[in-house]
C-alpha atoms as a PDB file:
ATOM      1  CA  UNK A   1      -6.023  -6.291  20.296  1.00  0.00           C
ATOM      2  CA  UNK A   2      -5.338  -5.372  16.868  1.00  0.00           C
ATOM      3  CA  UNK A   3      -6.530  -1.846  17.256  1.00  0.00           C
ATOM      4  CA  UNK A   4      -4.629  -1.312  20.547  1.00  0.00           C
ATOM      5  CA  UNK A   5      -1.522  -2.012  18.592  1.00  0.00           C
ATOM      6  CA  UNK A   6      -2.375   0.455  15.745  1.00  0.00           C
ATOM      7  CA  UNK A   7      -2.430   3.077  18.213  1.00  0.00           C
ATOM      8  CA  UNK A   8       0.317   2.511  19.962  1.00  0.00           C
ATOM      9  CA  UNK A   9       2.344   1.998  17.032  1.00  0.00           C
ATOM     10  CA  UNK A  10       0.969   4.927  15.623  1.00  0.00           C
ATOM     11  CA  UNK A  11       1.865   7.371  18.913  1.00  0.00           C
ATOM     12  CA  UNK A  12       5.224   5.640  19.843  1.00  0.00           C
ATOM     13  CA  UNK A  13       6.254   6.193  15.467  1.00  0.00           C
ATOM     14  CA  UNK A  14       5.074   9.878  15.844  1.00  0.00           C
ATOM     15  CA  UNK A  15       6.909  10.310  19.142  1.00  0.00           C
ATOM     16  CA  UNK A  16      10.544   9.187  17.644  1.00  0.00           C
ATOM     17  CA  UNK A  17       9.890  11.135  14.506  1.00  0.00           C
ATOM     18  CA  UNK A  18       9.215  14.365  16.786  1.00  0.00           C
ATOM     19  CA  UNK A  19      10.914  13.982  19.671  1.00  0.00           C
ATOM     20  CA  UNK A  20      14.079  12.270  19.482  1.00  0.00           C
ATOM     21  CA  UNK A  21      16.686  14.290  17.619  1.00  0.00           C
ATOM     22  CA  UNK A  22      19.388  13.314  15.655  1.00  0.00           C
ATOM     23  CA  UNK A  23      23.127  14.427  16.111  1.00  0.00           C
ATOM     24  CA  UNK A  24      23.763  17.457  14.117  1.00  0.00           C
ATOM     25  CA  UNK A  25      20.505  18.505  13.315  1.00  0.00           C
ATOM     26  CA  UNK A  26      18.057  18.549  16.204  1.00  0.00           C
ATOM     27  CA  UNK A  27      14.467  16.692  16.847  1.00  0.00           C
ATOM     28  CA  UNK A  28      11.126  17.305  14.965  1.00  0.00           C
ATOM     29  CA  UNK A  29      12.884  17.422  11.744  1.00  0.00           C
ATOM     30  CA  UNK A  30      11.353  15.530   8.368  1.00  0.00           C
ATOM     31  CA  UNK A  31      13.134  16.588   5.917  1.00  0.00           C
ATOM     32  CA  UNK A  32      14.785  13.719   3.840  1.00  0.00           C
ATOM     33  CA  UNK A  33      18.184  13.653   5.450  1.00  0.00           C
ATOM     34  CA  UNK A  34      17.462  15.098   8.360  1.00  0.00           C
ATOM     35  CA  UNK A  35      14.658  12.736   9.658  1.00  0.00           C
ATOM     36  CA  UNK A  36      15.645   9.842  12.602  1.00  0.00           C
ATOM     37  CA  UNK A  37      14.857   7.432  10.099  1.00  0.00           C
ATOM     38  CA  UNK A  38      16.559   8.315   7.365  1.00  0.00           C
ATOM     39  CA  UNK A  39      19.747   8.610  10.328  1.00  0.00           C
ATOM     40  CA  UNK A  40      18.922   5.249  11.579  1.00  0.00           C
ATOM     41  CA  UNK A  41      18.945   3.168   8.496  1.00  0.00           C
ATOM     42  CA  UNK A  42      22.468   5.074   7.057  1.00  0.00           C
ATOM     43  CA  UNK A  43      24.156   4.066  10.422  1.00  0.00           C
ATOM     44  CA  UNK A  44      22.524   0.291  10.200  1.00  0.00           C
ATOM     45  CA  UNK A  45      22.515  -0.141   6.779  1.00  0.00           C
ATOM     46  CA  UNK A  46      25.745   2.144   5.779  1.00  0.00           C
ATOM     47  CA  UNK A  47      26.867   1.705   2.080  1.00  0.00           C
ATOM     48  CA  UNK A  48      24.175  -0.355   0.847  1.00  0.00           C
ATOM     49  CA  UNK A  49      21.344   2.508   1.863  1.00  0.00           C
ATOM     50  CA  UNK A  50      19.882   3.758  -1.260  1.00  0.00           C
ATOM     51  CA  UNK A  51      17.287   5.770  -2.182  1.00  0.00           C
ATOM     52  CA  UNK A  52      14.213   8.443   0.141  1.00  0.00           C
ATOM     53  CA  UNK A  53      12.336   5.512   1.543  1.00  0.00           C
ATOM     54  CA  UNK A  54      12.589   4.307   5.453  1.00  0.00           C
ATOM     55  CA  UNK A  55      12.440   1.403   6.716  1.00  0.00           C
ATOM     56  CA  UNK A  56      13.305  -0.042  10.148  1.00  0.00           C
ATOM     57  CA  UNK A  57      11.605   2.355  12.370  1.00  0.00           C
ATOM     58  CA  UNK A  58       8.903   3.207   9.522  1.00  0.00           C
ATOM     59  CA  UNK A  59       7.900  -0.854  10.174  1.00  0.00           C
ATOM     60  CA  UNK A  60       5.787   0.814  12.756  1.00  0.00           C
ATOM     61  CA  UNK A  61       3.798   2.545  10.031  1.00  0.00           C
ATOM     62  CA  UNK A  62       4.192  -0.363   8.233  1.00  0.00           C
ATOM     63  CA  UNK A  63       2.553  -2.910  10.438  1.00  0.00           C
ATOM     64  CA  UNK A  64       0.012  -0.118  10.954  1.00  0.00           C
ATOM     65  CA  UNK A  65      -1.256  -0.446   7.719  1.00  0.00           C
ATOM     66  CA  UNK A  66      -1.180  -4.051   7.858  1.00  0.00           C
ATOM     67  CA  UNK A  67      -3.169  -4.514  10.709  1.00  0.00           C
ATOM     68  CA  UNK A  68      -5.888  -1.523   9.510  1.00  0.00           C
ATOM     69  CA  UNK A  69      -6.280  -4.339   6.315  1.00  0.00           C
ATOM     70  CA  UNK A  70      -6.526  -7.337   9.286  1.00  0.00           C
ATOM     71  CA  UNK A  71      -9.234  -6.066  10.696  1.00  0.00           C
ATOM     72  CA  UNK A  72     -11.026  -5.159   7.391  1.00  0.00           C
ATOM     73  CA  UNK A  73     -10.708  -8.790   6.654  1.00  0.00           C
ATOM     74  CA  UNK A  74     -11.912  -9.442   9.782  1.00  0.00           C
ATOM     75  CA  UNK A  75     -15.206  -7.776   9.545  1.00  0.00           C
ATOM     76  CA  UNK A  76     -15.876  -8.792   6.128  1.00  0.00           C
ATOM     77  CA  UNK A  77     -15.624 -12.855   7.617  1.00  0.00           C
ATOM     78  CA  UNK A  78     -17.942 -12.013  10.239  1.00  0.00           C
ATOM     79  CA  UNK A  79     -21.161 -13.028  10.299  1.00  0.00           C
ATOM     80  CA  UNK A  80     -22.757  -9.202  10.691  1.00  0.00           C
ATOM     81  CA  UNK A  81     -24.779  -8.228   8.080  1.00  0.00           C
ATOM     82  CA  UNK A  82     -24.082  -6.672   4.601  1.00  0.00           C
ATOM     83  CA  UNK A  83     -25.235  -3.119   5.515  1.00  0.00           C
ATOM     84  CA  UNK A  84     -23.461  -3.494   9.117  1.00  0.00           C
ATOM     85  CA  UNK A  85     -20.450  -4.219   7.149  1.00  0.00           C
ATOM     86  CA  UNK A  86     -20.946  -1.221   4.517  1.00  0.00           C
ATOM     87  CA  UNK A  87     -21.622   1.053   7.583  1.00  0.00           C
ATOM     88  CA  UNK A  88     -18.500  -0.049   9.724  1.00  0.00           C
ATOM     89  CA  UNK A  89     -16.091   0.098   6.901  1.00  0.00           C
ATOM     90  CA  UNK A  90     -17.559   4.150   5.903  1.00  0.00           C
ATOM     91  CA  UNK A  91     -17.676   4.938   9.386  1.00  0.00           C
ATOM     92  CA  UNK A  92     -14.076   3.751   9.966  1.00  0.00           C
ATOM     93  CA  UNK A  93     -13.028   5.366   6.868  1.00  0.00           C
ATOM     94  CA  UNK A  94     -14.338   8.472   7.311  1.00  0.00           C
ATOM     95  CA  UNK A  95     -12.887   8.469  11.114  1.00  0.00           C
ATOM     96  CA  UNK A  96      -9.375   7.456   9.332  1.00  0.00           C
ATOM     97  CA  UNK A  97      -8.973  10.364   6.819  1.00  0.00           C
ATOM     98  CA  UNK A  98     -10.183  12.811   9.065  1.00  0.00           C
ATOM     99  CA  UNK A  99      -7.889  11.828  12.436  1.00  0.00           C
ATOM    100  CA  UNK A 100      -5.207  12.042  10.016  1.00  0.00           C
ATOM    101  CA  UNK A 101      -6.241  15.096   8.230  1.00  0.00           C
ATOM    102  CA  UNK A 102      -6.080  16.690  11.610  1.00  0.00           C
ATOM    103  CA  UNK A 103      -3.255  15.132  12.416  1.00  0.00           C
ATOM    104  CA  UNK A 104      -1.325  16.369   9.707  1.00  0.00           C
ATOM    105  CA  UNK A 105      -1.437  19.590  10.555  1.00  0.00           C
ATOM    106  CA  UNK A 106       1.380  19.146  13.308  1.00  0.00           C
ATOM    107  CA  UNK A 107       2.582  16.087  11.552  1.00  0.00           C
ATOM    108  CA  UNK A 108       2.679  15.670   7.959  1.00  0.00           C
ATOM    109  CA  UNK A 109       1.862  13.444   5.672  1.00  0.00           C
ATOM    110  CA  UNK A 110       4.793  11.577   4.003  1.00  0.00           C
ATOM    111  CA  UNK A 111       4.559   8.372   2.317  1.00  0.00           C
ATOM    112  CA  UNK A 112       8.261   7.915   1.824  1.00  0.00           C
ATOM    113  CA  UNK A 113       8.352   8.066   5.834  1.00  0.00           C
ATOM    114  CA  UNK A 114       5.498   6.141   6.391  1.00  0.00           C
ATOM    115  CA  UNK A 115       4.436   8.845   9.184  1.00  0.00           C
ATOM    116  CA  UNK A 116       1.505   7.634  11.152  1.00  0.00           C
ATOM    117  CA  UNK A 117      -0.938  10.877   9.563  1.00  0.00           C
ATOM    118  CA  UNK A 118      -0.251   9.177   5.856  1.00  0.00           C
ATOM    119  CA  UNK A 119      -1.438   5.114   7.612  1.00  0.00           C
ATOM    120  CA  UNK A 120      -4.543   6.931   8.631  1.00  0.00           C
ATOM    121  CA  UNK A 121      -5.254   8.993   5.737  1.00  0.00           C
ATOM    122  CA  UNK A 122      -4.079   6.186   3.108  1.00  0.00           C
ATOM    123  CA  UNK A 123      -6.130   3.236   5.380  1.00  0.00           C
ATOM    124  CA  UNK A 124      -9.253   5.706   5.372  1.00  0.00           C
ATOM    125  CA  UNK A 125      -9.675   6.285   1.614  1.00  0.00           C
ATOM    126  CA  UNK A 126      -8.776   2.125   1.560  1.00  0.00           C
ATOM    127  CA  UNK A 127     -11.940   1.582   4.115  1.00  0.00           C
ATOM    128  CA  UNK A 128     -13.890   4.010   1.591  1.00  0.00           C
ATOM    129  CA  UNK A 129     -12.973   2.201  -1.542  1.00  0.00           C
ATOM    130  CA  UNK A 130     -13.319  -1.293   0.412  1.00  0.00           C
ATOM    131  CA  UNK A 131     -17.081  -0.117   0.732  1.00  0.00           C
ATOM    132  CA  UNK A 132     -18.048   1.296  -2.263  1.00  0.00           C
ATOM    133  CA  UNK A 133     -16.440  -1.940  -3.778  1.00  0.00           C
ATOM    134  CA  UNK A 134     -18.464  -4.660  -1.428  1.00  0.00           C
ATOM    135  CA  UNK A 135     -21.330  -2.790  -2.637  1.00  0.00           C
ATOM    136  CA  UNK A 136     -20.700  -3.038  -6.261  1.00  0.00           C
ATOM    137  CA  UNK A 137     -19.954  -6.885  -5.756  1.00  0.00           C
ATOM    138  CA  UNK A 138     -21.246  -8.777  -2.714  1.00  0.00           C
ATOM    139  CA  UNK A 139     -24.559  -6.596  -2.156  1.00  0.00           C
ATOM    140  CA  UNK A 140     -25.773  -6.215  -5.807  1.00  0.00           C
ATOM    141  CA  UNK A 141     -23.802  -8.918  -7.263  1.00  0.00           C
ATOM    142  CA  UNK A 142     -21.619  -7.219 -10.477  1.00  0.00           C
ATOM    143  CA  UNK A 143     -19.081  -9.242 -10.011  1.00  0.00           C
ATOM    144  CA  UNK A 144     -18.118  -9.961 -13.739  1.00  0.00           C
ATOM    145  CA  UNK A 145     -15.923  -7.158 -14.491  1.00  0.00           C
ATOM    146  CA  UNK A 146     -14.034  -7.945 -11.674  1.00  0.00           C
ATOM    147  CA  UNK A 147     -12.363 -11.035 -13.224  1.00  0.00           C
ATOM    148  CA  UNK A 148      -9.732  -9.528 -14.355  1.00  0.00           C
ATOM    149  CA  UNK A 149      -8.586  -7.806 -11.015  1.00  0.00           C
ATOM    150  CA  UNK A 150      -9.468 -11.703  -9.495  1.00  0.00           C
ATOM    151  CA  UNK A 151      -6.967 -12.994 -11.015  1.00  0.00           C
ATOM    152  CA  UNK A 152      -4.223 -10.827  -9.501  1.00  0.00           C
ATOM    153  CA  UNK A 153      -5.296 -10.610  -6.748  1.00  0.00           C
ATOM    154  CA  UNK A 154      -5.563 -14.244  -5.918  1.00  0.00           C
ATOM    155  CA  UNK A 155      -1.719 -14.242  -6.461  1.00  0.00           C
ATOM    156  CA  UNK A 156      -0.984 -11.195  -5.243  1.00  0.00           C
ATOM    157  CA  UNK A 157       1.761 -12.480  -2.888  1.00  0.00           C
ATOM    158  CA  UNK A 158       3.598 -13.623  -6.155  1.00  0.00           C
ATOM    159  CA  UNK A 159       2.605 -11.001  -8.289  1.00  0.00           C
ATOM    160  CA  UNK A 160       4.316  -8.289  -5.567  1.00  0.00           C
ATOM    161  CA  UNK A 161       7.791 -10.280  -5.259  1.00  0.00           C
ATOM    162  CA  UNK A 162       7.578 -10.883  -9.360  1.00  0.00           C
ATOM    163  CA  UNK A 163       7.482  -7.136 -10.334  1.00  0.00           C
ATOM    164  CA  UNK A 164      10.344  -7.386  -7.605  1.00  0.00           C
ATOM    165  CA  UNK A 165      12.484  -9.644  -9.276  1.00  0.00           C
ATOM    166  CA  UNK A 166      11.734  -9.322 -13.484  1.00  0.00           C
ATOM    167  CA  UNK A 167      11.486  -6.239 -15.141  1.00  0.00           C
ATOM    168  CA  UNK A 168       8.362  -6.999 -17.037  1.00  0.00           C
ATOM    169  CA  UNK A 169       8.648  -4.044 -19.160  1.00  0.00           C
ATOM    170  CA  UNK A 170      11.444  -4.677 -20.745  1.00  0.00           C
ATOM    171  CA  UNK A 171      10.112  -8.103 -21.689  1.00  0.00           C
ATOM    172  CA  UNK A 172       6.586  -6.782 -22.926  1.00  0.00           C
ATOM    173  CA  UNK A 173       8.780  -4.145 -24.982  1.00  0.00           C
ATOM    174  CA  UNK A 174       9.986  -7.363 -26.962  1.00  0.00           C
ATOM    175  CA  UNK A 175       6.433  -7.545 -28.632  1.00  0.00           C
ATOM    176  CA  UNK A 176       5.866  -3.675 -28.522  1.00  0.00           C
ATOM    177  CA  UNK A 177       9.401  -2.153 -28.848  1.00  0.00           C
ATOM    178  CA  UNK A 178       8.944  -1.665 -32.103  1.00  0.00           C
ATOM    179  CA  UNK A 179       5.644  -0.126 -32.124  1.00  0.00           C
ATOM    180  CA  UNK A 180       6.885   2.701 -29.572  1.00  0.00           C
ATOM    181  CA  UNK A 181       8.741   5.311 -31.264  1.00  0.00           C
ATOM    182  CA  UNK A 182       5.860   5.396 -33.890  1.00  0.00           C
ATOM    183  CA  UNK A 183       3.197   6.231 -30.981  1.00  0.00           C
ATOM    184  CA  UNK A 184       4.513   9.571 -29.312  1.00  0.00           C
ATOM    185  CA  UNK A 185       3.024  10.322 -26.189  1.00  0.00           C
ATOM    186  CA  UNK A 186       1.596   7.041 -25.991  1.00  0.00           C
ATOM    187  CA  UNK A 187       4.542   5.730 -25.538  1.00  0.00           C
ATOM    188  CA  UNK A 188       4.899   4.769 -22.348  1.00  0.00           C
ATOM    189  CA  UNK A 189       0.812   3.928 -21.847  1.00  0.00           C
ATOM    190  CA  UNK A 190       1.292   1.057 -24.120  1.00  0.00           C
ATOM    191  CA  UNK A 191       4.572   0.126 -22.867  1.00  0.00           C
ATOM    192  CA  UNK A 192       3.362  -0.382 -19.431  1.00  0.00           C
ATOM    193  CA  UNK A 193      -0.345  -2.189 -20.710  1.00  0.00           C
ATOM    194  CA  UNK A 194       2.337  -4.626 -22.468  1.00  0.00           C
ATOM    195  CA  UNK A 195       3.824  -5.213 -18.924  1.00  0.00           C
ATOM    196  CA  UNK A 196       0.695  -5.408 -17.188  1.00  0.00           C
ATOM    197  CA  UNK A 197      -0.376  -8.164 -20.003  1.00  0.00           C
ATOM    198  CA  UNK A 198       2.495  -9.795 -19.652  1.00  0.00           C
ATOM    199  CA  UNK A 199       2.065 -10.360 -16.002  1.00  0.00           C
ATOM    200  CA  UNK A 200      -1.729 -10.883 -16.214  1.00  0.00           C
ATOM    201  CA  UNK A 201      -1.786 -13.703 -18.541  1.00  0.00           C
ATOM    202  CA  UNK A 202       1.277 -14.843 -16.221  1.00  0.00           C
ATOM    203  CA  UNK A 203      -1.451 -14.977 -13.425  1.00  0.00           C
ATOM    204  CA  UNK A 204      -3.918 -16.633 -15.398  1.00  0.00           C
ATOM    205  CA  UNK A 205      -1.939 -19.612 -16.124  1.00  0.00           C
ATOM    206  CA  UNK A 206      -1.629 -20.130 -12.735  1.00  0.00           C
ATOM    207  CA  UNK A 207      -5.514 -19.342 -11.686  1.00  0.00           C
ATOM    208  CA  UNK A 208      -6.020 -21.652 -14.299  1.00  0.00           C
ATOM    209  CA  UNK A 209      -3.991 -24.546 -12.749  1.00  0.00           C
ATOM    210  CA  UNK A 210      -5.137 -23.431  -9.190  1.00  0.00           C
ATOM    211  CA  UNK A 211      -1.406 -22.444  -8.403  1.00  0.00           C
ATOM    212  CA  UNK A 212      -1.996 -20.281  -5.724  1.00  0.00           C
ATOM    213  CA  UNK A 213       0.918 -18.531  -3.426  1.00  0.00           C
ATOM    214  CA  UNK A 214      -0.220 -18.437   0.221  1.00  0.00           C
ATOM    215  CA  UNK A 215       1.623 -17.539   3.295  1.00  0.00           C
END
Protein backbone atom coordinates (compact mmCIF):
# COMPACT_ATOMS: atom_id res chain seq x y z
CA UNK A 1 0.00 0.00 0.00
CA UNK A 2 2.71 2.17 1.01
CA UNK A 3 4.68 1.69 -2.13
CA UNK A 4 1.62 2.18 -4.40
CA UNK A 5 1.35 5.59 -2.90
CA UNK A 6 5.07 6.48 -3.44
CA UNK A 7 4.53 5.99 -6.97
CA UNK A 8 1.71 7.63 -7.53
CA UNK A 9 2.75 10.50 -5.62
CA UNK A 10 5.85 10.45 -7.30
CA UNK A 11 4.18 10.44 -11.15
CA UNK A 12 1.13 12.71 -10.31
CA UNK A 13 4.22 15.49 -8.49
CA UNK A 14 6.27 15.06 -11.77
CA UNK A 15 3.19 15.47 -13.95
CA UNK A 16 2.13 19.08 -12.35
CA UNK A 17 5.72 20.15 -12.31
CA UNK A 18 5.90 19.31 -16.23
CA UNK A 19 2.79 19.60 -17.50
CA UNK A 20 0.68 22.14 -16.08
CA UNK A 21 1.89 25.64 -16.90
CA UNK A 22 1.67 28.63 -15.14
CA UNK A 23 0.20 32.02 -16.47
CA UNK A 24 2.89 34.01 -18.01
CA UNK A 25 5.46 31.64 -18.34
CA UNK A 26 4.42 28.31 -19.81
CA UNK A 27 4.64 24.46 -18.44
CA UNK A 28 7.85 22.36 -17.83
CA UNK A 29 9.52 25.24 -16.29
CA UNK A 30 11.81 24.82 -12.84
CA UNK A 31 13.36 27.61 -12.50
CA UNK A 32 12.77 29.32 -9.04
CA UNK A 33 10.01 31.70 -9.97
CA UNK A 34 8.86 30.19 -12.71
CA UNK A 35 7.99 26.68 -11.28
CA UNK A 36 3.93 25.78 -10.43
CA UNK A 37 4.98 25.57 -7.03
CA UNK A 38 6.69 28.37 -6.40
CA UNK A 39 3.19 30.09 -8.35
CA UNK A 40 0.98 28.16 -6.13
CA UNK A 41 2.26 28.97 -2.73
CA UNK A 42 2.69 33.09 -3.72
CA UNK A 43 -1.08 33.05 -4.72
CA UNK A 44 -2.03 30.89 -1.34
CA UNK A 45 0.32 32.16 0.84
CA UNK A 46 0.74 35.92 -0.69
CA UNK A 47 2.79 38.30 1.59
CA UNK A 48 3.91 35.96 4.10
CA UNK A 49 5.82 33.63 1.25
CA UNK A 50 9.42 33.83 1.90
CA UNK A 51 12.26 32.30 0.79
CA UNK A 52 13.21 29.18 -2.58
CA UNK A 53 11.57 26.34 -0.77
CA UNK A 54 7.94 24.75 -1.83
CA UNK A 55 5.64 23.51 -0.04
CA UNK A 56 1.98 22.61 -0.67
CA UNK A 57 2.26 20.71 -3.81
CA UNK A 58 6.01 19.61 -2.92
CA UNK A 59 3.99 17.60 0.22
CA UNK A 60 3.82 15.04 -2.48
CA UNK A 61 7.60 14.71 -2.42
CA UNK A 62 7.34 15.17 0.98
CA UNK A 63 5.18 12.30 2.03
CA UNK A 64 7.30 10.40 -0.51
CA UNK A 65 10.13 10.49 1.53
CA UNK A 66 8.23 9.75 4.51
CA UNK A 67 6.76 6.74 3.47
CA UNK A 68 10.34 5.42 1.68
CA UNK A 69 11.53 5.76 5.77
CA UNK A 70 7.95 3.73 6.75
CA UNK A 71 8.73 1.01 5.03
CA UNK A 72 12.45 0.92 6.08
CA UNK A 73 11.08 0.74 9.54
CA UNK A 74 8.96 -1.72 8.48
CA UNK A 75 11.43 -4.22 7.32
CA UNK A 76 13.79 -3.67 10.02
CA UNK A 77 10.58 -4.88 12.66
CA UNK A 78 10.07 -7.82 10.65
CA UNK A 79 10.97 -10.93 11.60
CA UNK A 80 13.26 -11.72 8.22
CA UNK A 81 16.60 -12.28 8.86
CA UNK A 82 19.65 -9.94 9.36
CA UNK A 83 21.22 -10.60 5.91
CA UNK A 84 17.55 -10.53 4.25
CA UNK A 85 17.32 -7.21 5.79
CA UNK A 86 20.97 -5.97 4.67
CA UNK A 87 20.10 -7.33 1.14
CA UNK A 88 16.56 -5.62 0.81
CA UNK A 89 17.66 -2.31 2.09
CA UNK A 90 21.05 -2.38 -0.75
CA UNK A 91 18.88 -3.71 -3.26
CA UNK A 92 16.25 -0.98 -2.71
CA UNK A 93 18.89 1.53 -2.47
CA UNK A 94 20.67 0.83 -5.29
CA UNK A 95 17.17 0.61 -7.36
CA UNK A 96 16.43 4.25 -5.69
CA UNK A 97 19.55 6.21 -6.84
CA UNK A 98 19.61 4.75 -10.05
CA UNK A 99 15.58 5.25 -11.10
CA UNK A 100 16.29 8.65 -10.10
CA UNK A 101 19.59 9.08 -11.70
CA UNK A 102 17.77 8.20 -14.85
CA UNK A 103 15.14 10.08 -14.07
CA UNK A 104 16.90 13.14 -13.76
CA UNK A 105 17.90 13.37 -16.93
CA UNK A 106 14.36 14.70 -18.12
CA UNK A 107 13.63 15.84 -14.65
CA UNK A 108 16.07 17.27 -12.40
CA UNK A 109 17.06 16.99 -9.26
CA UNK A 110 16.08 19.88 -6.91
CA UNK A 111 15.88 19.68 -3.30
CA UNK A 112 14.36 23.09 -2.79
CA UNK A 113 11.40 21.60 -5.05
CA UNK A 114 11.32 18.43 -3.61
CA UNK A 115 11.03 16.93 -7.33
CA UNK A 116 10.28 13.27 -7.24
CA UNK A 117 14.15 12.40 -9.05
CA UNK A 118 15.78 14.14 -5.67
CA UNK A 119 13.01 11.53 -3.11
CA UNK A 120 14.53 8.73 -5.07
CA UNK A 121 18.02 9.68 -5.25
CA UNK A 122 18.09 11.19 -1.52
CA UNK A 123 15.87 7.84 -0.15
CA UNK A 124 18.48 5.57 -2.12
CA UNK A 125 21.77 6.81 -0.60
CA UNK A 126 19.37 6.77 2.92
CA UNK A 127 18.61 2.81 2.15
CA UNK A 128 22.56 2.58 1.51
CA UNK A 129 23.61 4.28 4.67
CA UNK A 130 20.59 2.46 6.60
CA UNK A 131 22.61 -0.78 5.59
CA UNK A 132 25.98 -0.16 6.02
CA UNK A 133 24.81 1.21 9.50
CA UNK A 134 22.63 -2.10 10.63
CA UNK A 135 25.73 -3.79 9.80
CA UNK A 136 28.04 -1.83 11.91
CA UNK A 137 25.44 -2.17 14.87
CA UNK A 138 22.82 -4.93 14.91
CA UNK A 139 24.96 -7.66 12.90
CA UNK A 140 28.42 -7.20 14.56
CA UNK A 141 27.30 -5.43 17.54
CA UNK A 142 29.56 -1.84 17.72
CA UNK A 143 27.08 -0.18 19.09
CA UNK A 144 29.08 2.02 21.64
CA UNK A 145 30.03 4.86 19.58
CA UNK A 146 26.69 5.26 18.68
CA UNK A 147 25.59 6.73 22.05
CA UNK A 148 26.00 9.84 21.27
CA UNK A 149 23.83 9.89 17.99
CA UNK A 150 21.18 7.68 20.52
CA UNK A 151 20.56 10.25 22.32
CA UNK A 152 19.26 12.55 19.58
CA UNK A 153 17.79 10.54 17.97
CA UNK A 154 15.51 9.21 20.62
CA UNK A 155 14.19 12.86 20.76
CA UNK A 156 14.44 13.67 17.50
CA UNK A 157 10.82 14.91 17.23
CA UNK A 158 11.88 17.62 19.86
CA UNK A 159 15.21 18.13 18.81
CA UNK A 160 13.73 19.14 15.00
CA UNK A 161 10.97 21.70 16.39
CA UNK A 162 13.83 23.02 19.08
CA UNK A 163 16.44 24.11 16.43
CA UNK A 164 12.99 25.52 15.08
CA UNK A 165 12.18 27.63 17.80
CA UNK A 166 15.82 28.70 19.79
CA UNK A 167 18.68 29.79 18.06
CA UNK A 168 21.13 27.59 19.84
CA UNK A 169 24.03 29.31 18.45
CA UNK A 170 23.65 32.31 19.72
CA UNK A 171 23.28 30.78 23.17
CA UNK A 172 26.43 28.40 22.85
CA UNK A 173 28.28 31.73 21.62
CA UNK A 174 27.64 32.93 25.34
CA UNK A 175 30.40 30.38 26.52
CA UNK A 176 32.46 30.64 23.21
CA UNK A 177 31.87 34.24 21.96
CA UNK A 178 34.74 35.24 23.29
CA UNK A 179 36.99 32.62 22.13
CA UNK A 180 35.91 33.30 18.33
CA UNK A 181 37.62 36.17 16.94
CA UNK A 182 40.92 34.67 18.38
CA UNK A 183 40.35 31.30 16.23
CA UNK A 184 40.14 32.51 12.47
CA UNK A 185 38.84 30.09 10.23
CA UNK A 186 37.73 28.05 12.96
CA UNK A 187 35.43 30.23 13.72
CA UNK A 188 32.41 29.07 12.82
CA UNK A 189 33.46 25.05 13.43
CA UNK A 190 33.54 25.79 17.05
CA UNK A 191 30.67 28.02 17.04
CA UNK A 192 28.40 25.46 15.70
CA UNK A 193 30.13 22.29 18.05
CA UNK A 194 29.05 24.88 20.94
CA UNK A 195 25.45 24.67 19.50
CA UNK A 196 25.46 21.14 18.87
CA UNK A 197 26.69 20.73 22.74
CA UNK A 198 24.34 22.82 23.82
CA UNK A 199 21.53 20.86 22.38
CA UNK A 200 23.13 17.45 23.09
CA UNK A 201 23.52 17.74 26.71
CA UNK A 202 19.85 19.31 26.32
CA UNK A 203 18.92 15.73 25.06
CA UNK A 204 20.69 13.97 27.61
CA UNK A 205 18.89 15.40 30.44
CA UNK A 206 15.96 14.22 29.07
CA UNK A 207 17.31 10.50 28.00
CA UNK A 208 18.36 10.61 31.36
CA UNK A 209 14.87 11.20 32.91
CA UNK A 210 13.27 8.99 30.12
CA UNK A 211 11.49 12.21 28.72
CA UNK A 212 10.81 11.06 25.49
CA UNK A 213 8.64 13.11 22.67
CA UNK A 214 6.47 10.66 20.71
CA UNK A 215 3.78 11.27 18.24
Amino acid sequence: MQGAAIVVFLLAYWAVLELVPVPGVGAGVLTPDGNIATWIDKLVLGRFHYGENTWFLSYMGFASSVLLGVLAGRLLMSPYSENTKMMVLIGAGAACVTTGLLWSLVFPIIKLLWTSSFVLVSGGFSFLMLALFYWIVEVKGLHRWAFFFTVIGMNSIFVYLAVSLFNFQLIGNIFVGGLLPRIGPWDDFVSASAAVAIIWFVLYWMYRTKSFVKL
